[in-house]
PDB file of N, CA and C in Angstrom:
ATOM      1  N   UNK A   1       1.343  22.363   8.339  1.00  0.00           N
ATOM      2  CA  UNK A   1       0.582  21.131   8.404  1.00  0.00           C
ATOM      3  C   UNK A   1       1.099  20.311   9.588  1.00  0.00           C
ATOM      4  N   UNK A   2       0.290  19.850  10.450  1.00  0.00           N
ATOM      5  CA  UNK A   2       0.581  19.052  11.592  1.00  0.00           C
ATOM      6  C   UNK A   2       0.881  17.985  11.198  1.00  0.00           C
ATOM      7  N   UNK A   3       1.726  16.823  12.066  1.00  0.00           N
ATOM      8  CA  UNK A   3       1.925  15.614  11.752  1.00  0.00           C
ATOM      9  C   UNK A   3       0.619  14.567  11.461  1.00  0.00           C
ATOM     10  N   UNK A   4      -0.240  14.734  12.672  1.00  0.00           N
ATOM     11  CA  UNK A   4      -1.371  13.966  12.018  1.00  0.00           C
ATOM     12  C   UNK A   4      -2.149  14.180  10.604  1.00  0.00           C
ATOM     13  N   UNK A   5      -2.165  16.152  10.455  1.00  0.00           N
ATOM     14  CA  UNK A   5      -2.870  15.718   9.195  1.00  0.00           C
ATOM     15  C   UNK A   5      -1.829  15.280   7.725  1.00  0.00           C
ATOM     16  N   UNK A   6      -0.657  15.465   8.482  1.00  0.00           N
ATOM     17  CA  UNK A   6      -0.028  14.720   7.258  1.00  0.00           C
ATOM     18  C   UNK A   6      -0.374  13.529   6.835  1.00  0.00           C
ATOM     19  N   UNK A   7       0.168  12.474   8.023  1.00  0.00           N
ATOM     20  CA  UNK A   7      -0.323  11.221   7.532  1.00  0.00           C
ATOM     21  C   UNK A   7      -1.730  11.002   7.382  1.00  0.00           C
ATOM     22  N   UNK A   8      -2.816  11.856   7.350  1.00  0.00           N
ATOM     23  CA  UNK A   8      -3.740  11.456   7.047  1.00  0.00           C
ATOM     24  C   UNK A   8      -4.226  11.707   5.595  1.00  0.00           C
ATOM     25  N   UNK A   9      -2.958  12.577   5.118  1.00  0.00           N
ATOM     26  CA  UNK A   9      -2.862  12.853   3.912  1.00  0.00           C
ATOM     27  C   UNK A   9      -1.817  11.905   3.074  1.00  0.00           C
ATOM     28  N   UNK A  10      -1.136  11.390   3.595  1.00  0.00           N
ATOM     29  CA  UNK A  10       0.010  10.457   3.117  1.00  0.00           C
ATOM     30  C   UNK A  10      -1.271   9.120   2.819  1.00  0.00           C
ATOM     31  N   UNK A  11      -2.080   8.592   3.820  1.00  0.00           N
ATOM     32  CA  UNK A  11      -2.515   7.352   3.765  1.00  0.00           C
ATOM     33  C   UNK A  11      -3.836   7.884   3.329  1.00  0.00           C
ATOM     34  N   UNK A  12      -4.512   8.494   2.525  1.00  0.00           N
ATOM     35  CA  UNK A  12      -5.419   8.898   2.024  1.00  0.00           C
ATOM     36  C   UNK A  12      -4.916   8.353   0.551  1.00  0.00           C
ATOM     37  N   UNK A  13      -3.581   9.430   0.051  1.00  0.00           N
ATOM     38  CA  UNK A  13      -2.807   9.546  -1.154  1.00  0.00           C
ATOM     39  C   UNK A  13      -2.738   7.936  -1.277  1.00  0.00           C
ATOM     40  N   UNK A  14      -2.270   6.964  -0.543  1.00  0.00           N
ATOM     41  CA  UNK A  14      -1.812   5.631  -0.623  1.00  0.00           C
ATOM     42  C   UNK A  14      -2.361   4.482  -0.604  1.00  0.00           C
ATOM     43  N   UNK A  15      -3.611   4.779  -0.272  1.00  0.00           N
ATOM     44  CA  UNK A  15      -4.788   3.990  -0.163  1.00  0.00           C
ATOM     45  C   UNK A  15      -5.778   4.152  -1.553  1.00  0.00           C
ATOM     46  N   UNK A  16      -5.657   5.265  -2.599  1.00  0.00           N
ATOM     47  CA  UNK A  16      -5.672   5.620  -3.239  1.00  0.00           C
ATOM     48  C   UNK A  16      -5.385   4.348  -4.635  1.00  0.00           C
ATOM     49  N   UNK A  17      -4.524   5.120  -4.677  1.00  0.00           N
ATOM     50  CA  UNK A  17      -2.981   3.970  -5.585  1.00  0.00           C
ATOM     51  C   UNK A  17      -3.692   2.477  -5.101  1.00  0.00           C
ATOM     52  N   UNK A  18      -3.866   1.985  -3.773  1.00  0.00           N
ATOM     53  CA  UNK A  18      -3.572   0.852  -3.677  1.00  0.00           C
ATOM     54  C   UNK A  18      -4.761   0.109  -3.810  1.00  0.00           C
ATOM     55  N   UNK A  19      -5.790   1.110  -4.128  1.00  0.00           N
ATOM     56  CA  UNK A  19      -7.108   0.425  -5.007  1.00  0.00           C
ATOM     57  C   UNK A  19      -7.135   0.893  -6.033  1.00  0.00           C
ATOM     58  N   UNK A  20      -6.841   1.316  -6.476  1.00  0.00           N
ATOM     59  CA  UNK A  20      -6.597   1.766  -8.184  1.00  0.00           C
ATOM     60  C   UNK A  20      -6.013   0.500  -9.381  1.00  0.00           C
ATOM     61  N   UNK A  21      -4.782   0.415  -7.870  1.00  0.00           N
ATOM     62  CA  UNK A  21      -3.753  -0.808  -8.614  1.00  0.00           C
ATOM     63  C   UNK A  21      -4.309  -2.165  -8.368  1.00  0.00           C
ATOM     64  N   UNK A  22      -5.170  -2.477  -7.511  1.00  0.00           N
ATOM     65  CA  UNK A  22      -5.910  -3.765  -7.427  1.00  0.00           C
ATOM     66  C   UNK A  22      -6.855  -3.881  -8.368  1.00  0.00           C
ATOM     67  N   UNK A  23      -7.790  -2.834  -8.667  1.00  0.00           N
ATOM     68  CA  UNK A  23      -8.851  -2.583  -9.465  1.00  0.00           C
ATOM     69  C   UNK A  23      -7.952  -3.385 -11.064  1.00  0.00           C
ATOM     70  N   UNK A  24      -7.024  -2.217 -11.102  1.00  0.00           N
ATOM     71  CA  UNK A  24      -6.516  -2.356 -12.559  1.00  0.00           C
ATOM     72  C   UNK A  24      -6.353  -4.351 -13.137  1.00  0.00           C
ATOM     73  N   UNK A  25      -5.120  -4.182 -11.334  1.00  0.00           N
ATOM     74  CA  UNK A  25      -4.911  -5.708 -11.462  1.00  0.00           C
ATOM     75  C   UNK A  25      -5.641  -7.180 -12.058  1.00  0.00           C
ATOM     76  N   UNK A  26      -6.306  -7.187 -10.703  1.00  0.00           N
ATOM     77  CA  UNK A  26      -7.907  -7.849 -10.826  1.00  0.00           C
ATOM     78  C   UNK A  26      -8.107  -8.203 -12.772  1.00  0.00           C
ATOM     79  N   UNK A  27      -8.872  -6.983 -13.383  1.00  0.00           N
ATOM     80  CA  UNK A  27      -9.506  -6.897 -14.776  1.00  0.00           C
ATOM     81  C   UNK A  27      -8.326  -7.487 -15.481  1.00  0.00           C
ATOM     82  N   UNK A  28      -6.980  -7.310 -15.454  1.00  0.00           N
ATOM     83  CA  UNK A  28      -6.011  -7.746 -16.524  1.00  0.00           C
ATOM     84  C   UNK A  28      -6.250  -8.916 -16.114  1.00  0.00           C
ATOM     85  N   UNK A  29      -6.297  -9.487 -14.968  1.00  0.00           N
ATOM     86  CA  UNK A  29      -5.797 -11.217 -15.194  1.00  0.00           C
ATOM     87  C   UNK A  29      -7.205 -12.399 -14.919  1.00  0.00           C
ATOM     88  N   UNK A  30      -8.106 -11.429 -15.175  1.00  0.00           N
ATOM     89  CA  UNK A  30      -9.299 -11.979 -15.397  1.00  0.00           C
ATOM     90  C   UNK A  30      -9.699 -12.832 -16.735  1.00  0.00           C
ATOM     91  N   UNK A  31     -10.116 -14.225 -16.594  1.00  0.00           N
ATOM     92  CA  UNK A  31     -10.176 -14.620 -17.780  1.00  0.00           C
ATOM     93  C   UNK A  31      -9.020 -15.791 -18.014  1.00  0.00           C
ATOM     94  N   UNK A  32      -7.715 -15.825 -17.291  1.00  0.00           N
ATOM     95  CA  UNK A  32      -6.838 -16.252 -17.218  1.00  0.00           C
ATOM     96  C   UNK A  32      -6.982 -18.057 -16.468  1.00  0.00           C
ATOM     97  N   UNK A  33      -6.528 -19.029 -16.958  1.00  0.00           N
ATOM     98  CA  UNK A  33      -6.922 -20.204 -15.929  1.00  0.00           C
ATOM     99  C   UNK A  33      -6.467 -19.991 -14.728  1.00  0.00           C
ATOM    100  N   UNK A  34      -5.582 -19.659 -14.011  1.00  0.00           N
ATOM    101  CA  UNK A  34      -5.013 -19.618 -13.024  1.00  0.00           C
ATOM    102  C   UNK A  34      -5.578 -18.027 -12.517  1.00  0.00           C
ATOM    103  N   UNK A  35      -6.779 -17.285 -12.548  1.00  0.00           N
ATOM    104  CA  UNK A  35      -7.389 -16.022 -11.910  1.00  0.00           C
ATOM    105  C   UNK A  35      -7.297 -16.398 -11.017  1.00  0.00           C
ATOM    106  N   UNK A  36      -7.839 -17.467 -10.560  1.00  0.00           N
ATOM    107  CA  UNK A  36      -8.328 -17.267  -9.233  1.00  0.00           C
ATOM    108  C   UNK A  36      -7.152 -17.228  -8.057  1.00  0.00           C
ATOM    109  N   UNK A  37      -6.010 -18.004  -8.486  1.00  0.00           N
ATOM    110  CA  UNK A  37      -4.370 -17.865  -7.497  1.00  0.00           C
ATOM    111  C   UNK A  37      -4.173 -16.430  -7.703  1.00  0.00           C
ATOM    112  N   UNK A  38      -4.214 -15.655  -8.900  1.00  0.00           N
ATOM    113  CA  UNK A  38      -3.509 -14.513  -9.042  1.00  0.00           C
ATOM    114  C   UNK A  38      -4.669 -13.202  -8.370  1.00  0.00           C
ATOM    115  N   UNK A  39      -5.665 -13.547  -8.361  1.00  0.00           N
ATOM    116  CA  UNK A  39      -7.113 -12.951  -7.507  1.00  0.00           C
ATOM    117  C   UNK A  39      -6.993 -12.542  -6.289  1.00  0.00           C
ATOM    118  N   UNK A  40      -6.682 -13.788  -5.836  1.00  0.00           N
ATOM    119  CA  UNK A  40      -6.146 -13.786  -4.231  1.00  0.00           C
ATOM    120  C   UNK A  40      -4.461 -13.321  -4.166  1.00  0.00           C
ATOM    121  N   UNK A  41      -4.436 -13.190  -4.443  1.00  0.00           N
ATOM    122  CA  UNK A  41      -2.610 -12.803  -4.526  1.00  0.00           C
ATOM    123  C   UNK A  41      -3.041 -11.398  -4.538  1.00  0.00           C
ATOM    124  N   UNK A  42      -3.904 -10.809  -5.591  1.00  0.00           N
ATOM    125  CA  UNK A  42      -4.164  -8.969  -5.061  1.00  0.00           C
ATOM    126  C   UNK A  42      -4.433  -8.865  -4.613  1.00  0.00           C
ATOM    127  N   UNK A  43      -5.676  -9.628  -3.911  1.00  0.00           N
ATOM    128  CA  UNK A  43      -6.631  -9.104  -2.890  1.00  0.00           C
ATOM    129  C   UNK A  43      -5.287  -9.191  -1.424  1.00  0.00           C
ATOM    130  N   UNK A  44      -4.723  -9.964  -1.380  1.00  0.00           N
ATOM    131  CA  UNK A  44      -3.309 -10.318   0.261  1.00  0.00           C
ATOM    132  C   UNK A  44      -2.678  -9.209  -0.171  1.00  0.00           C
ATOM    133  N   UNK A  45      -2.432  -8.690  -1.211  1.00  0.00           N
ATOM    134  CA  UNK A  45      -1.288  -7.774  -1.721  1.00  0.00           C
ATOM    135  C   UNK A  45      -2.063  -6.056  -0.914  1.00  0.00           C
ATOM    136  N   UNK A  46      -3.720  -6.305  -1.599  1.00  0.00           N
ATOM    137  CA  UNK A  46      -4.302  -4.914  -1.460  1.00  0.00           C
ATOM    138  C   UNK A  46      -4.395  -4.925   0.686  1.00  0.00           C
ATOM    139  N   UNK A  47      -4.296  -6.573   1.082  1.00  0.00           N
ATOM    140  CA  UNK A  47      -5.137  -6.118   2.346  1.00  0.00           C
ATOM    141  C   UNK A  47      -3.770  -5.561   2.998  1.00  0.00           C
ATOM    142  N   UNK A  48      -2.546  -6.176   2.872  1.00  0.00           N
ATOM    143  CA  UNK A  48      -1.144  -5.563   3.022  1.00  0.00           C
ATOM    144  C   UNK A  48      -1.250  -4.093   2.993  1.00  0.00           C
ATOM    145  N   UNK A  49      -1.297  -3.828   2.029  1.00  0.00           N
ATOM    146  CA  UNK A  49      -1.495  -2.174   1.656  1.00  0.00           C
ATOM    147  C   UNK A  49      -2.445  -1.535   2.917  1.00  0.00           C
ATOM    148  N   UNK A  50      -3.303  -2.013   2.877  1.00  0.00           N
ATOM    149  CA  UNK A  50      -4.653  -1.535   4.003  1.00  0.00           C
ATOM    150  C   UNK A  50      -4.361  -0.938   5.508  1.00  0.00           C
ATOM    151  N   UNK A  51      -3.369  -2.536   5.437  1.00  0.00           N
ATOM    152  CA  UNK A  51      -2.650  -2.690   7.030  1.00  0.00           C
ATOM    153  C   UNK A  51      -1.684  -1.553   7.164  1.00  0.00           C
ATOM    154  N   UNK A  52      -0.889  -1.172   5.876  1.00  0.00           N
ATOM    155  CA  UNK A  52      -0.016  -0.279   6.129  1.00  0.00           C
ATOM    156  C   UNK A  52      -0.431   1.399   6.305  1.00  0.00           C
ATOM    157  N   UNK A  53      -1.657   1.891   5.325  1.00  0.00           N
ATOM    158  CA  UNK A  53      -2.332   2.833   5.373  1.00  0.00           C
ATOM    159  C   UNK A  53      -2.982   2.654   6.827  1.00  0.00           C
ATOM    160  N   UNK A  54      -3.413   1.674   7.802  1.00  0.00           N
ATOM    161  CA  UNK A  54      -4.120   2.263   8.941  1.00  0.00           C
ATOM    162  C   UNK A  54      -2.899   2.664   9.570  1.00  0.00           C
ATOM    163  N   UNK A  55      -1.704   1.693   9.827  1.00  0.00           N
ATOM    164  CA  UNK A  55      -0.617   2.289  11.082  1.00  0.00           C
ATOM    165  C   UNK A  55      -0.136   3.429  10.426  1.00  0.00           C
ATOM    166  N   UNK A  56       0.048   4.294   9.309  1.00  0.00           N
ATOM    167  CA  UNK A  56       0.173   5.513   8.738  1.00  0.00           C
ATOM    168  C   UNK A  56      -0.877   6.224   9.348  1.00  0.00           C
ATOM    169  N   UNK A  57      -2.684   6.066   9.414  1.00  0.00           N
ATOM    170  CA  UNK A  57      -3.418   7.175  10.056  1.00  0.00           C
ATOM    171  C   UNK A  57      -3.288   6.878  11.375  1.00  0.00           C
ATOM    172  N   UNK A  58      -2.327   5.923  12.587  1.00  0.00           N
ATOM    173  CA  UNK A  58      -2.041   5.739  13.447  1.00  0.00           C
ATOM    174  C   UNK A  58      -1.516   6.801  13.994  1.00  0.00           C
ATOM    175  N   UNK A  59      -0.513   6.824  13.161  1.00  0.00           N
ATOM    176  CA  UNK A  59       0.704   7.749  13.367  1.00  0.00           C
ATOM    177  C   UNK A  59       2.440   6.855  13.861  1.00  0.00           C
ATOM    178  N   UNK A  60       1.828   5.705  13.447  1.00  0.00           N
ATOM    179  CA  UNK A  60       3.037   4.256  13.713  1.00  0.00           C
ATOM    180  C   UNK A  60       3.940   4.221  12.440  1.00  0.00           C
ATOM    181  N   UNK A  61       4.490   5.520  12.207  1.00  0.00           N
ATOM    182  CA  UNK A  61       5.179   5.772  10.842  1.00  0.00           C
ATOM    183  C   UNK A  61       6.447   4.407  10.830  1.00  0.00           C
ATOM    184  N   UNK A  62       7.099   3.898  11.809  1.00  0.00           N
ATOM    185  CA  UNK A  62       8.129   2.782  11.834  1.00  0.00           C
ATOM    186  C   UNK A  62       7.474   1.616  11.278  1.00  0.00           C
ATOM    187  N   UNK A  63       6.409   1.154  11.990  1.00  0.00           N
ATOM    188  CA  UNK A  63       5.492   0.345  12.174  1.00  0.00           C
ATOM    189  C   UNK A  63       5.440  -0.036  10.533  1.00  0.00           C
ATOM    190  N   UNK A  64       4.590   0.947  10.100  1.00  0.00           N
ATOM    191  CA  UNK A  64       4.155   0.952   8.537  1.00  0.00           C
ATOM    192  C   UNK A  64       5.143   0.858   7.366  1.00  0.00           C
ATOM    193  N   UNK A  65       6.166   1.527   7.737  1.00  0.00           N
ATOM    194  CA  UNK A  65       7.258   1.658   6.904  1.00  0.00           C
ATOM    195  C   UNK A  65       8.302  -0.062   7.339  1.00  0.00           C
ATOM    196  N   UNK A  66       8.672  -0.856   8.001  1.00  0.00           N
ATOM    197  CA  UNK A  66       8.663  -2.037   8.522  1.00  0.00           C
ATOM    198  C   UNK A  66       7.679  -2.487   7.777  1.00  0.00           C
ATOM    199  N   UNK A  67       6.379  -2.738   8.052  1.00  0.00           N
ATOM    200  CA  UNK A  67       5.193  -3.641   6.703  1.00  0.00           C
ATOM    201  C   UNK A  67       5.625  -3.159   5.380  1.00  0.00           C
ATOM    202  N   UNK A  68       5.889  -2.206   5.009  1.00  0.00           N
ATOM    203  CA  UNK A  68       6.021  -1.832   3.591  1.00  0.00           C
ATOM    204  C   UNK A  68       7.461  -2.753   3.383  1.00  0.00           C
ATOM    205  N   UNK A  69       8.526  -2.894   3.937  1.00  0.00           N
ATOM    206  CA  UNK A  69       9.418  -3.587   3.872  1.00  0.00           C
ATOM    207  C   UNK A  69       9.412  -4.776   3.286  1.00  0.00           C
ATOM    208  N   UNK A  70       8.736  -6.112   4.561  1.00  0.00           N
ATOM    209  CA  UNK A  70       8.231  -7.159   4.601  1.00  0.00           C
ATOM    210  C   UNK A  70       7.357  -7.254   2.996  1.00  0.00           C
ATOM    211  N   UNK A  71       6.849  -6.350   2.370  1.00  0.00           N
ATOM    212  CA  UNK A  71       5.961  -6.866   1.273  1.00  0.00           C
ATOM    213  C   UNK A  71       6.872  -7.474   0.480  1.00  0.00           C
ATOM    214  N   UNK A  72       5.593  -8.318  -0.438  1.00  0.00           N
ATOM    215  CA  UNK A  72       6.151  -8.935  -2.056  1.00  0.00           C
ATOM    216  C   UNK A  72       7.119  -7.858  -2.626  1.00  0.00           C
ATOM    217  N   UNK A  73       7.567  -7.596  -3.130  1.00  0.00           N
ATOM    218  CA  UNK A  73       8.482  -6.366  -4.134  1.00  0.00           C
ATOM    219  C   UNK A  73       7.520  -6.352  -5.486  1.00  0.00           C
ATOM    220  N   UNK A  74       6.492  -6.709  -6.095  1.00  0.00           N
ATOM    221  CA  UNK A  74       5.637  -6.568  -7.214  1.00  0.00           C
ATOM    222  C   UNK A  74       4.395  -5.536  -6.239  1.00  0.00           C
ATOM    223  N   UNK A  75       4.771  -5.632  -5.055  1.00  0.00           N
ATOM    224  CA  UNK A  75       3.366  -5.061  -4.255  1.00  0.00           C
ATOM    225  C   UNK A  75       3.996  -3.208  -3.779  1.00  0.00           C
ATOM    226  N   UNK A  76       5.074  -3.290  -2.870  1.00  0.00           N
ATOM    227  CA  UNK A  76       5.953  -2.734  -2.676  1.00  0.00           C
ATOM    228  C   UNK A  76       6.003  -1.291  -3.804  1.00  0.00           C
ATOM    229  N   UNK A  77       6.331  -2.189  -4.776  1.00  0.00           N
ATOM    230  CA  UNK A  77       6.350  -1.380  -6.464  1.00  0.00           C
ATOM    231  C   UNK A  77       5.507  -0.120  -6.346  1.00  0.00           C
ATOM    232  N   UNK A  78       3.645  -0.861  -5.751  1.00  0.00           N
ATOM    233  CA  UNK A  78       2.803   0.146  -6.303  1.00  0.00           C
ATOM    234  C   UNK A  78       2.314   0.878  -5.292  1.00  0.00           C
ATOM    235  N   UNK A  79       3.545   1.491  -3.831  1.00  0.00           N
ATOM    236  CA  UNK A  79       3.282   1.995  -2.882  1.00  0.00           C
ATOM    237  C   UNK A  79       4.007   3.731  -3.906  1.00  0.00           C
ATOM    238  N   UNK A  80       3.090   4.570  -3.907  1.00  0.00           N
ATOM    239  CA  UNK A  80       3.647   5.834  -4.426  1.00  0.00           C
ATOM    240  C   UNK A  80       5.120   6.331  -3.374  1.00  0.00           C
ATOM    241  N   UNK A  81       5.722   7.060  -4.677  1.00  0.00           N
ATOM    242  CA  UNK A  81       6.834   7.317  -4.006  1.00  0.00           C
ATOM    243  C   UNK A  81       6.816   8.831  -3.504  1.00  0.00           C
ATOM    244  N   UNK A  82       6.224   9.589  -3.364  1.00  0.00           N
ATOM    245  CA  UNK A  82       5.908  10.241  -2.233  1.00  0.00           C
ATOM    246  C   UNK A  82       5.656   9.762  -0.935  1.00  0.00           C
ATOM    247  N   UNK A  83       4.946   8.853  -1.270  1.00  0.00           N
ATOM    248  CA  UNK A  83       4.582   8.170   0.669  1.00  0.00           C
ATOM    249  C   UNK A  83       5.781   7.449   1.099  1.00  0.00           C
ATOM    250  N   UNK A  84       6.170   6.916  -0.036  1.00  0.00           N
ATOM    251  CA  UNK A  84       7.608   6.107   0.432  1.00  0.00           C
ATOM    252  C   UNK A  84       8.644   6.341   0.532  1.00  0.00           C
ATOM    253  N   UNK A  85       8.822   7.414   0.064  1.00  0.00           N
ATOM    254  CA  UNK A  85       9.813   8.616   0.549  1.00  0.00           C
ATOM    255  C   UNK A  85       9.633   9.306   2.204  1.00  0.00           C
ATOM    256  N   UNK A  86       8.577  10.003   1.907  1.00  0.00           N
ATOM    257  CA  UNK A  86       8.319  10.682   3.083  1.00  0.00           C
ATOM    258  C   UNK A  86       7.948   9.765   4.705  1.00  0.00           C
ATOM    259  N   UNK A  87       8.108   8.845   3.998  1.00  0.00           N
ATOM    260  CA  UNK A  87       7.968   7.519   5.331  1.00  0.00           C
ATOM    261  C   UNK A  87       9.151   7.066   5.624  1.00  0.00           C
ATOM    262  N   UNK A  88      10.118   7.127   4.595  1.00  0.00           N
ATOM    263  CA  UNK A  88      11.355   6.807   4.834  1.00  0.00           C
ATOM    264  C   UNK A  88      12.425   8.092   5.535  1.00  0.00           C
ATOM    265  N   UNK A  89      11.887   8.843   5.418  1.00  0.00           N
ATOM    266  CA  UNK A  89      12.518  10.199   6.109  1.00  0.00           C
ATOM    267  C   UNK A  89      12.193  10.462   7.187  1.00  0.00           C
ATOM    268  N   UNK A  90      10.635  10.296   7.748  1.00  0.00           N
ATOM    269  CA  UNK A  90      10.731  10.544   8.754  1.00  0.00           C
ATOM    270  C   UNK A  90      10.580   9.538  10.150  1.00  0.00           C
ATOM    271  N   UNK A  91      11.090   7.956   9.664  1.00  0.00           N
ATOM    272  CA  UNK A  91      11.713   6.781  10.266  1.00  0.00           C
ATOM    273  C   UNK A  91      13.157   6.768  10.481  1.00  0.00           C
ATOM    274  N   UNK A  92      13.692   7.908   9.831  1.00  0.00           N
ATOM    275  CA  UNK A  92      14.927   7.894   9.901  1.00  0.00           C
ATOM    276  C   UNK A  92      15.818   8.095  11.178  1.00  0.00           C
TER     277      UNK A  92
END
């Protein structure tokens, strides 16, 4: 497997997760008085994620792995650890 189609398989896999976990998000705290702060808090959390999956199909593996850093740590959490592994290995 070549490097590009890796990461295009890494940020496929991760982009994945990172609407899955917004989706999920979103519906639990729906209903809640304060949705709409915690609404926008996934949606910054999911566009984070977004940003990090494009410099992954970049091929800006530092780049991405650096944003994954910088995140919330509740956001961070729901980056799979395959990608975050294998991003961390080969930034190394």
């Amino acid at each position: 497997m070549t490097k590009r189609e890796k990461c295009k398989l890494m940020a496929d896999r991760y982009l994945r997760v990172a609407e899955r976990t917004n989706r999920s998000d979103v519906r639990k705290f729906s209903g809640i008085q304060d949705d709409l702060a915690m609404i926008r808090m996934f949606h910054d959390d999911l566009l984070n994620h977004v940003k990090a999956v494009a410099l992954i199909r970049k091929g800006k593996l530092e780049d991405a792995f650096e944003a994954m850093q910088n995140m919330d740590t509740a956001a961070r959490d729901t980056v799979p650890v395959t990608v975050y592994n294998w991003l961390e290995k080969e930034t190394e």
